[in-house]
Protein backbone atom coordinates (compact mmCIF):
# COMPACT_ATOMS: atom_id res chain seq x y z
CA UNK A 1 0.00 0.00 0.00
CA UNK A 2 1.46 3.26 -1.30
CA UNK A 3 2.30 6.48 1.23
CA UNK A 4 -0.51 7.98 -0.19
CA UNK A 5 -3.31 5.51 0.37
CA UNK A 6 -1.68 4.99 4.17
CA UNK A 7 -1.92 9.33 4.62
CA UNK A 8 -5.74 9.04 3.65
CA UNK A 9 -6.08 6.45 5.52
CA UNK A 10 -4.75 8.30 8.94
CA UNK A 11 -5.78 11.98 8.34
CA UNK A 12 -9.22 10.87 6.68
CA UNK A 13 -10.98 10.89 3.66
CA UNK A 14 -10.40 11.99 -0.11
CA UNK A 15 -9.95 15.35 -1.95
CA UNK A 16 -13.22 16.42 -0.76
CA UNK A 17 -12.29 17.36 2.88
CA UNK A 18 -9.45 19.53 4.93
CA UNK A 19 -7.87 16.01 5.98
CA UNK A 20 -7.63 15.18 2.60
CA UNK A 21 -5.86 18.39 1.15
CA UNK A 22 -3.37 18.23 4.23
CA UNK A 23 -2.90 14.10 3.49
CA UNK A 24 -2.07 15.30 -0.05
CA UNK A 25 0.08 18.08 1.15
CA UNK A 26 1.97 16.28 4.03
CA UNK A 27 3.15 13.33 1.18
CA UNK A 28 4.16 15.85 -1.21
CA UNK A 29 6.76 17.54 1.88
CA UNK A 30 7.89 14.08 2.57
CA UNK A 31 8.19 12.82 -1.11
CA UNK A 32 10.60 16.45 -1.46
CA UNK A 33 12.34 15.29 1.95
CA UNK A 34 12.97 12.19 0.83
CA UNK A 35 14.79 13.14 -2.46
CA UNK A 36 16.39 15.77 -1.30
CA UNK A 37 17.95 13.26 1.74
CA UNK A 38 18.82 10.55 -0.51
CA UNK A 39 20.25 13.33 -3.21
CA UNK A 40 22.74 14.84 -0.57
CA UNK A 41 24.07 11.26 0.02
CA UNK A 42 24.67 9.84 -3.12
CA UNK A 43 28.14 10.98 -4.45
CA UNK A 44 28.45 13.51 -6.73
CA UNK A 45 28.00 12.47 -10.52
CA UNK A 46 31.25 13.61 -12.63
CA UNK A 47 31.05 13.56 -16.21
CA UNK A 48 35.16 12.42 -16.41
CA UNK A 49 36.50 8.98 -15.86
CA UNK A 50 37.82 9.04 -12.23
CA UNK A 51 41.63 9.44 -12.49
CA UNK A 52 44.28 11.85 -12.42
CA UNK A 53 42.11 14.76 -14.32
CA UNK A 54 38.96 14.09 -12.62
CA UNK A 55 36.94 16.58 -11.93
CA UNK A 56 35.35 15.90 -8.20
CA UNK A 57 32.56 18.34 -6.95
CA UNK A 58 33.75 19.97 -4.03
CA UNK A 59 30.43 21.99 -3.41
CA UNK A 60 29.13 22.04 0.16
CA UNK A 61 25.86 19.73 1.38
CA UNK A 62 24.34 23.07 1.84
CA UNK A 63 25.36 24.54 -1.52
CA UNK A 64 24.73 21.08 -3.35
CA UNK A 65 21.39 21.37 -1.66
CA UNK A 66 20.81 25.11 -2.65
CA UNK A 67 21.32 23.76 -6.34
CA UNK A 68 18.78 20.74 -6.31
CA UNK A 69 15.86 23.12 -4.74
CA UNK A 70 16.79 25.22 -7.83
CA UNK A 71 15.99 22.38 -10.69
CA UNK A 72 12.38 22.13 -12.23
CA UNK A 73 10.83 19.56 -10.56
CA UNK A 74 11.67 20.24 -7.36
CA UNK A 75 10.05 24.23 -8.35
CA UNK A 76 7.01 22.01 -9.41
CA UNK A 77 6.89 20.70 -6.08
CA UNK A 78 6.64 23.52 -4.01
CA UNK A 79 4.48 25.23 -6.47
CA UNK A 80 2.24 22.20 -5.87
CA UNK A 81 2.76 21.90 -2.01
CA UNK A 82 1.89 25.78 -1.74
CA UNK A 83 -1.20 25.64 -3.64
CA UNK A 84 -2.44 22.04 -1.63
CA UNK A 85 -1.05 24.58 1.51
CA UNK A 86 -3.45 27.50 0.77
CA UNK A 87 -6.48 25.25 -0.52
CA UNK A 88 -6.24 23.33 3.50
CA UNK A 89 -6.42 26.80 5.40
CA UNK A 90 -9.02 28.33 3.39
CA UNK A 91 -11.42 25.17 3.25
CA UNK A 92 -10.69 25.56 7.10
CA UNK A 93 -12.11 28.83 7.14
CA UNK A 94 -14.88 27.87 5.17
CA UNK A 95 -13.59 29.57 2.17
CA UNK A 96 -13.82 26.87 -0.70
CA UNK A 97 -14.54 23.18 -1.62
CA UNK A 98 -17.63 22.22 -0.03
CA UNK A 99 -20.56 24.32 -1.23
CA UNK A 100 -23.24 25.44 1.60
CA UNK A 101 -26.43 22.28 1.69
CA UNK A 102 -29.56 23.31 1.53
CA UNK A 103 -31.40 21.46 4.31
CA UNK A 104 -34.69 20.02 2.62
CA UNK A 105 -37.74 19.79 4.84
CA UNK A 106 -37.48 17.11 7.32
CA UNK A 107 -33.73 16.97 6.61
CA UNK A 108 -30.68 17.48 9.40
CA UNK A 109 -27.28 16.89 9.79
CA UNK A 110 -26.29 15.78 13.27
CA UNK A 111 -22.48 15.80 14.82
CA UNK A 112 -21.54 17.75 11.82
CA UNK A 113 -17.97 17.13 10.81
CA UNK A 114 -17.68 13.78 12.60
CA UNK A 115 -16.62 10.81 10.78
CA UNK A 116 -19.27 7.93 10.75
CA UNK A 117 -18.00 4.36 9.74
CA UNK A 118 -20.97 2.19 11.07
CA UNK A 119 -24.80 2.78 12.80
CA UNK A 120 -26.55 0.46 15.28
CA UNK A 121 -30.22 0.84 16.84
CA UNK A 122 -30.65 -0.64 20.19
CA UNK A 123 -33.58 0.06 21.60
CA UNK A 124 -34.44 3.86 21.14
CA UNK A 125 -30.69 5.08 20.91
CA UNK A 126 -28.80 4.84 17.90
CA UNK A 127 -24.47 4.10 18.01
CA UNK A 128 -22.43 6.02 15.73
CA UNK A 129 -18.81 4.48 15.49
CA UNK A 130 -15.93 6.49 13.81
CA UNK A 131 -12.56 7.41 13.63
CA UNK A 132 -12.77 9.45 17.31
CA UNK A 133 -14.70 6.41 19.07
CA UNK A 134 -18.23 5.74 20.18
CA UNK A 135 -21.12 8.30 20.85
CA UNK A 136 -24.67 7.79 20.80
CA UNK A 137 -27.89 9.85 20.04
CA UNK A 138 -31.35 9.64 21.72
CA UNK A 139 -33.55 8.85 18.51
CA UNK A 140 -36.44 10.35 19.76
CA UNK A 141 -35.54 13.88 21.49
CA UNK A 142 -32.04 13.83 19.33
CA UNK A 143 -30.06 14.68 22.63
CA UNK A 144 -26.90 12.98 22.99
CA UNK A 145 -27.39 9.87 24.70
CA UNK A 146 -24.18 9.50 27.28
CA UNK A 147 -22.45 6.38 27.21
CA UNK A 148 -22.40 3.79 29.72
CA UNK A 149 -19.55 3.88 32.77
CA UNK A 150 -16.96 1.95 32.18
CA UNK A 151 -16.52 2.44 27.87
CA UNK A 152 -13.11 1.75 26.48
CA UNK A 153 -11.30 4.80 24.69
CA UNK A 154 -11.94 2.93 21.37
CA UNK A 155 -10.73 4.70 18.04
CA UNK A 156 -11.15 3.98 14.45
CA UNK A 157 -14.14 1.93 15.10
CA UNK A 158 -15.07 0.35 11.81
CA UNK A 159 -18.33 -1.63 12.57
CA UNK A 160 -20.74 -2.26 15.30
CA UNK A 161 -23.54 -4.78 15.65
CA UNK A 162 -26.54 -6.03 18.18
CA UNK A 163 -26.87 -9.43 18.05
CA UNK A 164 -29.76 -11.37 19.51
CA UNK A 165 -29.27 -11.40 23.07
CA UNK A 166 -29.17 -7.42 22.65
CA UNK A 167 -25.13 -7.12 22.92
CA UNK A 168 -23.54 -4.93 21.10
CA UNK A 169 -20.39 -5.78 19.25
CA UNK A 170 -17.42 -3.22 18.46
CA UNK A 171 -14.71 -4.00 16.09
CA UNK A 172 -12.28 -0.70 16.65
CA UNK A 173 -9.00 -0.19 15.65
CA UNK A 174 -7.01 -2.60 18.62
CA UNK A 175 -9.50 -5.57 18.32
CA UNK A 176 -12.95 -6.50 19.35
CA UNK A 177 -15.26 -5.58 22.00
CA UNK A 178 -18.87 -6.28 23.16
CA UNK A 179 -21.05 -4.49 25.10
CA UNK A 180 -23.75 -6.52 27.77
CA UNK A 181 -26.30 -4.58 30.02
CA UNK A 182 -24.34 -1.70 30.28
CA UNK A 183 -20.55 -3.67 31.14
CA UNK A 184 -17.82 -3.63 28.40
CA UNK A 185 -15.69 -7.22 27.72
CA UNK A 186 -13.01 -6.55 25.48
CA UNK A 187 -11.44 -9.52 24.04
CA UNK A 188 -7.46 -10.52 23.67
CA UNK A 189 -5.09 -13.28 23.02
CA UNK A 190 -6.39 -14.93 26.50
CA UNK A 191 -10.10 -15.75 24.11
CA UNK A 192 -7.57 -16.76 20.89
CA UNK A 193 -7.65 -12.75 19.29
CA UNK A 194 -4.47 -11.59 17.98
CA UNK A 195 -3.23 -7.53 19.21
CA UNK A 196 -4.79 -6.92 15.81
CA UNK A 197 -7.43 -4.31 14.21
CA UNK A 198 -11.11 -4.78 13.99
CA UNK A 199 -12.93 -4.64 10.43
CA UNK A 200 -16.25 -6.79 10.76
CA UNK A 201 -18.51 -8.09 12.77
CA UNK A 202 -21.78 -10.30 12.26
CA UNK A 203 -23.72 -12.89 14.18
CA UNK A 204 -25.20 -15.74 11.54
CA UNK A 205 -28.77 -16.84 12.58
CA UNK A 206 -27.59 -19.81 14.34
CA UNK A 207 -26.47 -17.78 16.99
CA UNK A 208 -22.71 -17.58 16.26
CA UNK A 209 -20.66 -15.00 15.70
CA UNK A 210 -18.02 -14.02 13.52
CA UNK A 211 -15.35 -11.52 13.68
CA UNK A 212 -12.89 -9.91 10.93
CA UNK A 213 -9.60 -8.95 11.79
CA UNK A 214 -6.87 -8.03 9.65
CA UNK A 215 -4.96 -11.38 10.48
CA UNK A 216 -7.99 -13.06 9.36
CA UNK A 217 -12.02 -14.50 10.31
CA UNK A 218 -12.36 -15.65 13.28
CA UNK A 219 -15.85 -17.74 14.84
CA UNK A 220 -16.44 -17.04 18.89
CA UNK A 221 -17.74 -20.40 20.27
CA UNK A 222 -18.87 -18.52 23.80
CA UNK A 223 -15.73 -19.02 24.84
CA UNK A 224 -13.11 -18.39 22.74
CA UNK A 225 -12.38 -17.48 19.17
CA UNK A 226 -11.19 -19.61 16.30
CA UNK A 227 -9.71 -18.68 12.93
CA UNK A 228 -11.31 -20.32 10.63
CA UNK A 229 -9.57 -17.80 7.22
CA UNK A 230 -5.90 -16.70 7.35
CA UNK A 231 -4.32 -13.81 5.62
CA UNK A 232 -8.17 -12.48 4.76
CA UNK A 233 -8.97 -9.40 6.21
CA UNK A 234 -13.02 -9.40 6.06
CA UNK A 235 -14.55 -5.83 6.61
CA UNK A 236 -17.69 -6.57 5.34
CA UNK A 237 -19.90 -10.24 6.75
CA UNK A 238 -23.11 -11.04 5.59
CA UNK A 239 -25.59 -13.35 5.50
CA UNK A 240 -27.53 -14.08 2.39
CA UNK A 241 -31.36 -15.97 3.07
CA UNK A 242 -30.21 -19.20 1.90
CA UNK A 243 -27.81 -19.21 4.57
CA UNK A 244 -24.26 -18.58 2.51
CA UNK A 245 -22.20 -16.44 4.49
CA UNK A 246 -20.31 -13.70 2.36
CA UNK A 247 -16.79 -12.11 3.76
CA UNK A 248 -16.22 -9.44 1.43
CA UNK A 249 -12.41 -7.49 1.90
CA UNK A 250 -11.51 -3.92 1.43
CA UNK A 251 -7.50 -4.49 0.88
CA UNK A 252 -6.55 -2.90 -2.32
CA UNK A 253 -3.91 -5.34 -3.12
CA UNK A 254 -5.27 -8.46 -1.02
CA UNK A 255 -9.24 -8.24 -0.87
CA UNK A 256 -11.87 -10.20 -2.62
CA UNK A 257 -14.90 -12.06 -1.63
CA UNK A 258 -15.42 -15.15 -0.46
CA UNK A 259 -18.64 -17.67 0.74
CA UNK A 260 -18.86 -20.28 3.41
CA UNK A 261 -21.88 -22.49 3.05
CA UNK A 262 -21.04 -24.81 6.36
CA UNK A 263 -19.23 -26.95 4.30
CA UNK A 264 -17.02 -25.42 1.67
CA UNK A 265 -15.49 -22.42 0.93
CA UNK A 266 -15.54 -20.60 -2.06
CA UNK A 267 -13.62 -17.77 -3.74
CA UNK A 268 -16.02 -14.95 -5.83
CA UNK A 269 -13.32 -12.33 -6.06
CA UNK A 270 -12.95 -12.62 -10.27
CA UNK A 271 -16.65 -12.05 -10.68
CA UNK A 272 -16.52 -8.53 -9.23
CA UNK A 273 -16.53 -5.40 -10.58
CA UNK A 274 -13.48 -4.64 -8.72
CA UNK A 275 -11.97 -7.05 -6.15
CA UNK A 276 -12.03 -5.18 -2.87
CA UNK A 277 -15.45 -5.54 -1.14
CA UNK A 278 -16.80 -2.44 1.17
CA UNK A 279 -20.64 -3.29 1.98
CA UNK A 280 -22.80 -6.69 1.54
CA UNK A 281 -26.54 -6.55 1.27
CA UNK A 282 -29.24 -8.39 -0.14
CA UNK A 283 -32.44 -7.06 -1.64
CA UNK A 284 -35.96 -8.37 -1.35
CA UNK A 285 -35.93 -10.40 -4.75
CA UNK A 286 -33.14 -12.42 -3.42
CA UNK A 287 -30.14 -10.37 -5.25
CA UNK A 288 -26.91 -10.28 -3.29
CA UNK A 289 -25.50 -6.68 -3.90
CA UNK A 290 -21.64 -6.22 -3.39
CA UNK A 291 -20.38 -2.63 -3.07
CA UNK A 292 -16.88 -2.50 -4.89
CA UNK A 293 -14.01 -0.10 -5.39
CA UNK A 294 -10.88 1.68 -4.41
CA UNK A 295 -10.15 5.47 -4.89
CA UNK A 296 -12.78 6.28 -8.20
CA UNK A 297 -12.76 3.07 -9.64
CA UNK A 298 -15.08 0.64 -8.82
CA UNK A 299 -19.10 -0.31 -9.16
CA UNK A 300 -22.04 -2.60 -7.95
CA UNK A 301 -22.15 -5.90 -8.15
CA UNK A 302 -25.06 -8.66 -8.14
CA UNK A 303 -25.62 -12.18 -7.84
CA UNK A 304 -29.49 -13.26 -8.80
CA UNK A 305 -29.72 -17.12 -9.19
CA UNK A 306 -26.61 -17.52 -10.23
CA UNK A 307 -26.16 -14.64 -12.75
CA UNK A 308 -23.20 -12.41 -11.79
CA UNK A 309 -23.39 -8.83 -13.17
CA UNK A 310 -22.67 -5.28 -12.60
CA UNK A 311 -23.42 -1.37 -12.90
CA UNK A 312 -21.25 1.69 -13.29
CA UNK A 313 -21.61 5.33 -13.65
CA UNK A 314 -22.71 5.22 -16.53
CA UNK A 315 -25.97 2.84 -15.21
CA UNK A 316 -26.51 5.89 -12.56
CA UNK A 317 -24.19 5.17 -9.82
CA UNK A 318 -23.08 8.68 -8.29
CA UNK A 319 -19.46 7.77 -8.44
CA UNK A 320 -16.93 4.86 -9.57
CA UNK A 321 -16.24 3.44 -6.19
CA UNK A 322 -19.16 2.01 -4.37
CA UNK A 323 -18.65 2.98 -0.80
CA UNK A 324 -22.32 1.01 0.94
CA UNK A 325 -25.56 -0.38 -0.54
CA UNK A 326 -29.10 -0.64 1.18
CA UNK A 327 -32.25 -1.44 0.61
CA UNK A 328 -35.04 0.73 2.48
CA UNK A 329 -38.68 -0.42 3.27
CA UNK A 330 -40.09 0.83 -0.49
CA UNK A 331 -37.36 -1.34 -2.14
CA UNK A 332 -35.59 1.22 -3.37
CA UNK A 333 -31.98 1.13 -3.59
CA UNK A 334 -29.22 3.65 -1.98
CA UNK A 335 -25.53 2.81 -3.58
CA UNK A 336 -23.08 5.84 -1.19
CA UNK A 337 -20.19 6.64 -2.97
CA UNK A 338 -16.84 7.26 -2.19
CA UNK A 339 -16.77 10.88 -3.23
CA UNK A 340 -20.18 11.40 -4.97
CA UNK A 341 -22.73 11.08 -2.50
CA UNK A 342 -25.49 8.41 -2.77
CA UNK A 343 -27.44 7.47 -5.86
CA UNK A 344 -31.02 5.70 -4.99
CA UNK A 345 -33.27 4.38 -7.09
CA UNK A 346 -35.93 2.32 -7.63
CA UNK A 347 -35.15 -0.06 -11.09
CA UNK A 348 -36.23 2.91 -13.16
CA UNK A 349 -35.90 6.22 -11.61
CA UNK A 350 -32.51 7.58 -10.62
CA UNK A 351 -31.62 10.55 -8.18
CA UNK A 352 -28.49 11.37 -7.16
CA UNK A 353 -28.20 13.46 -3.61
CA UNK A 354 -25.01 15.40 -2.69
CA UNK A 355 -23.90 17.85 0.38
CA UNK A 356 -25.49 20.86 -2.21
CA UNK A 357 -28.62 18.86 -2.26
CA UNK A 358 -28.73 19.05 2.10
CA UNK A 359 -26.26 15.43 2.51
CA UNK A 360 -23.85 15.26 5.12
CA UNK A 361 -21.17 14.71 3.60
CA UNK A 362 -19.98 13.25 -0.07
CA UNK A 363 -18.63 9.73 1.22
CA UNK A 364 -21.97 7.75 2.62
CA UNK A 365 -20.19 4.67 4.73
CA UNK A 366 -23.70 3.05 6.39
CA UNK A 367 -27.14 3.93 6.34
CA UNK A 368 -30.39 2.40 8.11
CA UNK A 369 -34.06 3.16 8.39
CA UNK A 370 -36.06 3.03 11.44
CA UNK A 371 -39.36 1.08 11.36
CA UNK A 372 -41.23 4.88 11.58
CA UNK A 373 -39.06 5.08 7.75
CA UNK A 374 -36.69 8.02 9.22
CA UNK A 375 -33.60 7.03 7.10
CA UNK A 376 -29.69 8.01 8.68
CA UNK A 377 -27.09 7.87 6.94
CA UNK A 378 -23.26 7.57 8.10
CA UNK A 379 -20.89 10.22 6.49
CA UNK A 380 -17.35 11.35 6.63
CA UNK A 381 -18.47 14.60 8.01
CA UNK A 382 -21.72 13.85 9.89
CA UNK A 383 -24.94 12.26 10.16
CA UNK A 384 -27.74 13.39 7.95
CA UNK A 385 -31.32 12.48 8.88
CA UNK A 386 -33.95 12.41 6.82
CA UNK A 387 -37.68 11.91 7.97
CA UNK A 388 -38.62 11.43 4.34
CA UNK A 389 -37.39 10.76 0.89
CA UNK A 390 -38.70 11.33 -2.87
CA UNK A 391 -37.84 10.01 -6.02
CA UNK A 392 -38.05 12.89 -8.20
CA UNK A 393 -37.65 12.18 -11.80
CA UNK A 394 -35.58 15.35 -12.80
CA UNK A 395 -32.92 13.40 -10.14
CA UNK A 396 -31.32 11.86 -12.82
């Protein structure tokens, strides 16, 4: 994974926000650094054969240093670095890149500028899990809901889920963690977990539960957990009606999807539109919906009896990478984007809403609707909530 994709990673998300514009501008100082370090230490090129009249350059570090800052490229670079420089402080002060939303009626954005990765409803108070942790919101008054005593400092949580019993599951950025009546357990090497980062969580509908860690999937008995998939990192675990169980993984270079039907498993990842897997759902005709991509390439992909297939852009997705995919009570689907916003549509009808049109934020990570229909939806810079949703024609 290149310095680039690792800066994104820590400071945040793409182009489209202040994290990304300082993750650009940050590589682009240490890319300079870097030459400029490595330049001072090789010897100096002479254009004679060494010997007797050689010609050795006796310049300085500082002067030899002086002279590479002058060259072209290196000009380029601080051109570049300035520009990436200015564009960070005045997006900062609310000068440029995002334009202002225009809130919709029924529409709100909630814990604006926080980072959402994953949503959870138990009982009447929905968990929001993110780069800075765990919070919670009262669903009803929309008062911060306080958390209970005892919560772990978690960061970079990636995915949360209430299983049966009514625990909630955390998978955060130094392992896994579950929540029970109010008391935290957070799980190490003593219950078989590696010191390893959390991607996935799911409980099947036998009862058991899976985990994915970047070491691999891993199946808690009660007791303990057992890897079951090595070297798969499996941010995305699903369950399909006919009781297949999808792992679907992220990794750029390493991801793919594969399917455990209690018996076998199987490897999907060449049927993809692109092989790293971000969100697994499954629609009420049965299709299996895979949301692909990395950076803006990418799409949806489908399984329906069988038939593999997929959509692009150019079908009405918002963007090339596929960031989540849901299916709300009308049977309409929302495909979020990586830096589009979320396209939603209903087989025929395409709209395509963005932080102009009153979204959050342009990278939707997770959405759910609440049995009154009141749709949320997890962005990089907040959580919008929308009491109601059209499908208006001039959408797309």
């Amino acid at each position: 994974m290149n310095i680039l994709v690792i800066a994104e990673e820590m400071l945040g998300r793409g182009p489209f926000t202040n994290r990304g514009i300082l993750a650009l501008a940050v590589v682009s100082w240490i890319a300079a650094s870097i030459a400029i370090f490595h330049a001072l230490r090789r010897p100096p090129a002479s254009t004679e054969p060494v010997g007797q009249n050689a010609v050795l350059d006796q310049r300085s570090p500082i002067e030899r240093t002086r002279a590479l800052l002058g060259t072209t490229p290196f000009r380029l670079m601080q051109v570049a670095f300035g520009i990436l420089l200015v564009a960070a402080i005045g997006s900062s002060a609310g000068l440029a890149s995002r334009p202002a939303p225009v809130l919709p009626a029924g529409w709100s954005i909630l814990h604006s500028g926080q980072e959402v990765s994953s949503l959870e409803m138990l009982d009447d108070v929905l968990w929001i899990g993110g780069m800075a942790g765990l919070s919670a919101i009262d669903r009803r008054t929309l008062q911060d809901h306080a958390l209970p005593g005892g919560t772990p400092p978690f960061r970079y949580i990636r995915d949360l889920h209430v299983d049966r019993a009514g625990a909630m599951w955390v998978a955060h950025g130094k392992g896994i963690a579950r929540m029970i009546g109010g008391r935290w357990e957070e799980f190490s090497a003593a219950q078989g977990l590696p010191s390893s980062t959390g991607l996935g969580v799911f409980e099947d509908r036998a009862g058991t539960v899976w985990a994915g860690l970047d070491d691999g999937v891993f199946q808690f008995d009660g007791r303990q957990f057992i890897r079951v998939l090595a070297n798969f990192g499996a941010n995305a675990i699903f369950q399909s009606r006919d009781g297949v169980i999808w792992f679907g993984s992220d990794d750029p270079e390493h991801g793919g999807l594969r399917s455990f039907d209690g018996h076998q498993w199987t490897n999907w990842s060449d049927r993809l539109a692109h092989r790293s897997v971000n969100a697994i759902a499954e629609d009420r005709s049965g299709a299996i919906w895979f949301a692909t991509g990395f950076s803006s390439s990418g799409g949806a992909t489908k399984v329906d009896r069988g038939a593999w297939s997929s959509i692009n852009q150019k079908d009405g997705l918002a963007g090339g990478k596929v960031r989540s995919v849901y299916e709300d009570h009308s049977g309409r689907l929302w495909f979020g984007s990586e830096y589009d916003g979320i396209a939603v549509t209903d087989r025929s009808l395409w709209r395509i809403v963005k932080p102009q049109d009153g979204l959050a934020g342009f990278e939707v990570k997770q959405m759910l609707q609440e049995a009154t229909g009141v749709y949320w939806l997890g962005t990089e810079s907040g959580l919008s909530r929308i009491e109601r949703f059209e499908l208006e024609r001039e959408g797309r």
